[in-house]
Protein backbone atom coordinates (compact mmCIF):
# COMPACT_ATOMS: atom_id res chain seq x y z
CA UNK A 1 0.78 -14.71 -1.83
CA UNK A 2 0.46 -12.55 1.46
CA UNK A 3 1.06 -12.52 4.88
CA UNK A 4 -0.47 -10.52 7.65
CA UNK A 5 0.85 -9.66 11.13
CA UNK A 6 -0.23 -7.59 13.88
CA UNK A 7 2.64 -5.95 15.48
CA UNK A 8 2.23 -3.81 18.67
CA UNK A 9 1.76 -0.42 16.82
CA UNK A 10 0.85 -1.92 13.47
CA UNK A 11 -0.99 -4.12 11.35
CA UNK A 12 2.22 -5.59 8.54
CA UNK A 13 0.62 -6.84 5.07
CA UNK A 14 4.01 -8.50 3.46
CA UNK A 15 3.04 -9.01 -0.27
CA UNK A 16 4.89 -11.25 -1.99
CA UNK A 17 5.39 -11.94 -5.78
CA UNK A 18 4.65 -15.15 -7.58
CA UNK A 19 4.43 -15.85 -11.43
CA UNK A 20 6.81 -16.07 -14.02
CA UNK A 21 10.81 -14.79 -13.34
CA UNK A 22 11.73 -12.04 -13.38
CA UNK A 23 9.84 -11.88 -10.00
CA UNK A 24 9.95 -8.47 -8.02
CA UNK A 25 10.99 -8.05 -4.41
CA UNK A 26 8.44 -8.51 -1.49
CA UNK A 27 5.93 -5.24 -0.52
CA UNK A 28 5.78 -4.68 2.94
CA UNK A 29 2.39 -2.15 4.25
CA UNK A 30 2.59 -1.26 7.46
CA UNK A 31 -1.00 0.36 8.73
CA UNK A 32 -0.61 2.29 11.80
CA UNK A 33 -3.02 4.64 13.42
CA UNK A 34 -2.09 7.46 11.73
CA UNK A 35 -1.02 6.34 8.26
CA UNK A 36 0.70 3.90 6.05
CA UNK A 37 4.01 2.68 4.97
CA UNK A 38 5.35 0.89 2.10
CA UNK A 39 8.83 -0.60 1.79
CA UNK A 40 10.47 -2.61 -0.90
CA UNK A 41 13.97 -3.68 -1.31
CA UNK A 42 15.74 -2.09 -4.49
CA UNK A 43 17.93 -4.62 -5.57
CA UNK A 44 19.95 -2.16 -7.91
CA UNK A 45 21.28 -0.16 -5.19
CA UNK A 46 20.39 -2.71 -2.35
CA UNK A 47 18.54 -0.18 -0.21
CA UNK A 48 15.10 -0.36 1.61
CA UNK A 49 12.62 2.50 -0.52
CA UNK A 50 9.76 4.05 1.27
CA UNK A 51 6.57 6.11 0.96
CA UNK A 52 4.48 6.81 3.61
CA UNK A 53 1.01 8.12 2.46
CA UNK A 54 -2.26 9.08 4.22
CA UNK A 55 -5.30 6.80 5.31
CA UNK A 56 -7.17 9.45 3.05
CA UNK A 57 -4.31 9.20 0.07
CA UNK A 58 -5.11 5.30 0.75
CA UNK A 59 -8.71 5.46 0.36
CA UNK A 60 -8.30 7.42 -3.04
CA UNK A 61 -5.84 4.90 -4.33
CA UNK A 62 -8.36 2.48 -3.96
CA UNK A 63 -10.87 4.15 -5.80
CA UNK A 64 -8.76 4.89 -8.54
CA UNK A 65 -8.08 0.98 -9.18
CA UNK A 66 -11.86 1.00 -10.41
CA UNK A 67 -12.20 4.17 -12.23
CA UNK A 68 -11.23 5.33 -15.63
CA UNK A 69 -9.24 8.09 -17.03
CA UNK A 70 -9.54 11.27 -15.17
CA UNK A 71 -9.69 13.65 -12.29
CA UNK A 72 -11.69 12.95 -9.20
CA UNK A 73 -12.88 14.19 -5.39
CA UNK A 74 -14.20 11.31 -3.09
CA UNK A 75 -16.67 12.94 -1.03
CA UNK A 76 -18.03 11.62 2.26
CA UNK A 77 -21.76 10.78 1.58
CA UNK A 78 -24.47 13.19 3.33
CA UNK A 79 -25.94 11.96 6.55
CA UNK A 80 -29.93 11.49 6.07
């Protein structure tokens, strides 16, 4: 399950887990205009953990979800 909220500065994606226990805590992506945050709770030393990463780093993560093994370059395609 998700939830999305836009904020004044930011679009918030809250991604929360379902399934079988254990269940993890709730991902939080926050998409602003100049890059991304993610935030999750770690329960083992009950602070908030975050990465923030690039709308480029972003694209290539998404990439990589349907791609095997190896190294790649996303290039923009060429303009006709």
């Amino acid at each position: 399950m998700f939830t999305i909220e836009h904020e004044y500065d930011a679009t918030v994606v809250t991604l929360v887990d379902e399934g079988k226990a254990p269940l993890l805590e709730d991902v939080t992506v926050n998409a602003f205009d100049d890059c991304v945050t993610v935030t999750q709770l770690d329960p083992r030393t009950d602070e908030v953990m975050q990465i923030t990463i690039s709308f480029s780093q972003l694209r290539d993560l998404q990439a990589a979800l349907d791609l095997p093994e190896g190294v790649y370059q996303l290039r923009k395609p060429k303009k006709a």
